[in-house]
C-alpha atoms as a PDB file:
ATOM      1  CA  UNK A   1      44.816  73.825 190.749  1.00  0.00           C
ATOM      2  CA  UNK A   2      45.697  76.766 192.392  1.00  0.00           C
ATOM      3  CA  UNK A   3      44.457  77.160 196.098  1.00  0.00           C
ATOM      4  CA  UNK A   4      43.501  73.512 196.859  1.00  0.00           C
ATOM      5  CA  UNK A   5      44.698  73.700 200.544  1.00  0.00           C
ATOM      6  CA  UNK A   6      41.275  74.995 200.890  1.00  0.00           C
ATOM      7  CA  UNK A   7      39.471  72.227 199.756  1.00  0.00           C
ATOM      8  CA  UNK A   8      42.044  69.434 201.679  1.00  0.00           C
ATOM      9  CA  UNK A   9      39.999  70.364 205.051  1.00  0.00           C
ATOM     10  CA  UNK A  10      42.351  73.085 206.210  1.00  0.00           C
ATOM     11  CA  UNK A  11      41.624  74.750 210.265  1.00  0.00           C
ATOM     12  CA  UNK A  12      42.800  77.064 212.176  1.00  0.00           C
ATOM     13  CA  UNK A  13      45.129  77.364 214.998  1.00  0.00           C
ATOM     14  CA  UNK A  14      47.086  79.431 217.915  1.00  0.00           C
ATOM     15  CA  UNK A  15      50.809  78.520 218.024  1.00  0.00           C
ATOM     16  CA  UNK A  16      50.903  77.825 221.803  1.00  0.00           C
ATOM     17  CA  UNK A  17      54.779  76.557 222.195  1.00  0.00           C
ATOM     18  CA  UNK A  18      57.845  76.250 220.106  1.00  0.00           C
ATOM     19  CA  UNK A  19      59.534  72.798 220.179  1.00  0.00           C
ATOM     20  CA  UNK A  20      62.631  71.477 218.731  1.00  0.00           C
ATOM     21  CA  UNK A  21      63.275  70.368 215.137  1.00  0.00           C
ATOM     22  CA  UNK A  22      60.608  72.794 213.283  1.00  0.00           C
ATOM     23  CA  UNK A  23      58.122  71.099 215.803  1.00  0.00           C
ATOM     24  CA  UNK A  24      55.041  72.849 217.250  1.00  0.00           C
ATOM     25  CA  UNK A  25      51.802  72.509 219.504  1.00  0.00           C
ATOM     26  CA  UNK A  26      49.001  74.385 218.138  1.00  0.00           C
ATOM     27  CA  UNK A  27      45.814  74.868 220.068  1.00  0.00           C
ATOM     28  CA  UNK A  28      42.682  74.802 217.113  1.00  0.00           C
ATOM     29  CA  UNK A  29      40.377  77.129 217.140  1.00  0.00           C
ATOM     30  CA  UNK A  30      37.356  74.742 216.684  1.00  0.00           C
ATOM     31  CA  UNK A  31      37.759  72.531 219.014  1.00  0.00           C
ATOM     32  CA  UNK A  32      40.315  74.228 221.567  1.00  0.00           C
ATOM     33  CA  UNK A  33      42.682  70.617 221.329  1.00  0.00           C
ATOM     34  CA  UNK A  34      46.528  70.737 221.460  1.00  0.00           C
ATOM     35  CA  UNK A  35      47.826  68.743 218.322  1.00  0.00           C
ATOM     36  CA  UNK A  36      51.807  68.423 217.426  1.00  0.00           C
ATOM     37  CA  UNK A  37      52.589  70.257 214.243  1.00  0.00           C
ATOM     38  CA  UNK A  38      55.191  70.657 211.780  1.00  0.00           C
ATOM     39  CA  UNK A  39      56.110  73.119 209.184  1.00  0.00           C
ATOM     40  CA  UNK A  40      55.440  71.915 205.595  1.00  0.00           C
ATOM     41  CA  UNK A  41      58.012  72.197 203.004  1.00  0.00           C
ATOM     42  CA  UNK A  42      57.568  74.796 201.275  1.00  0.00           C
ATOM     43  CA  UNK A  43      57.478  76.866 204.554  1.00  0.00           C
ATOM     44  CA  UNK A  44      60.958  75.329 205.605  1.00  0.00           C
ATOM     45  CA  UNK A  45      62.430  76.168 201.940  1.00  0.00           C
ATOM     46  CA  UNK A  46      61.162  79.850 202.487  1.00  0.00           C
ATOM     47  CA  UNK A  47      62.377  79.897 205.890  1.00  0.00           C
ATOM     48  CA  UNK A  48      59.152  81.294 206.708  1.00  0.00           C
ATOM     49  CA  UNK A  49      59.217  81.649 210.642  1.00  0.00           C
ATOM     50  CA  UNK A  50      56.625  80.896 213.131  1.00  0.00           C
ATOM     51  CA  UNK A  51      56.669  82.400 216.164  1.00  0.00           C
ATOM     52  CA  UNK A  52      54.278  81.771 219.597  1.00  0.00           C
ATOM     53  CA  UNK A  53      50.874  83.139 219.255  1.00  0.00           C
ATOM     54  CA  UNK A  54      50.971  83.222 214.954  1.00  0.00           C
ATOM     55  CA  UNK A  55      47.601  82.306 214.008  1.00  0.00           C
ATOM     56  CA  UNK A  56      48.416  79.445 211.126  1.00  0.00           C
ATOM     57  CA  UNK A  57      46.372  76.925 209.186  1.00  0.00           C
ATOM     58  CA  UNK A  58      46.866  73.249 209.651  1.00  0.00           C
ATOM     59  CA  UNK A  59      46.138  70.420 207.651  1.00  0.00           C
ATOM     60  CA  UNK A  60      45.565  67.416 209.751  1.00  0.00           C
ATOM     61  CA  UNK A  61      46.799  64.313 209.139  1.00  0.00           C
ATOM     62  CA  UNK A  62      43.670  61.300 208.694  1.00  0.00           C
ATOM     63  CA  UNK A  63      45.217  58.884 210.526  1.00  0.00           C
ATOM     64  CA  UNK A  64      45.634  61.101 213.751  1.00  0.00           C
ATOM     65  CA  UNK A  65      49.062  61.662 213.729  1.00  0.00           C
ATOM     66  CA  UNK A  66      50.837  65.199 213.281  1.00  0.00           C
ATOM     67  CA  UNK A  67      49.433  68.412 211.727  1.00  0.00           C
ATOM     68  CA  UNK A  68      51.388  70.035 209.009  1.00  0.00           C
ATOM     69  CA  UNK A  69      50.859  73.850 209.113  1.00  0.00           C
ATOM     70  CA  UNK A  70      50.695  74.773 205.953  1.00  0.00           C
ATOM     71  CA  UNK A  71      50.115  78.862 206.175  1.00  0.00           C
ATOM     72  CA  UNK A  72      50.816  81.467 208.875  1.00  0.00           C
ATOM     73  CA  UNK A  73      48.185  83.979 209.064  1.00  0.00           C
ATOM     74  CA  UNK A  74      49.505  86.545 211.242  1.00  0.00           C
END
């Protein structure tokens, strides 16, 4: 099951400010909306970094809380 985060109704984004506590607001590319993200686990074991104007790939939470960015593109 390799590659599922396609299928979980990934988007795109533009890291638009760096907040405290592994906290971000991303600006999708869809819609052009500021949503409050933060980095999913595997990202935090890594100690991948993210950095203002990455281009990353959020999944968004159903229930309209936070987005969990999930892949940095750039």
């Amino acid at each position: 099951m390799a590659g599922d985060t396609e299928d979980k109704g990934t988007v795109r984004g533009t890291v638009e400010e760096v907040l405290p506590n592994s906290l971000f607001r991303v600006r999708l590319a869809d819609s052009g909306e500021l949503v409050l993200a933060y980095l999913a686990g595997k990202m935090r074991l890594h100690r991948i970094r993210v950095l203002v104007s990455d281009e990353v790939e959020l999944v968004i939470d159903p229930y309209g809380g936070r987005a969990r960015i999930v892949r940095r593109l750039t």
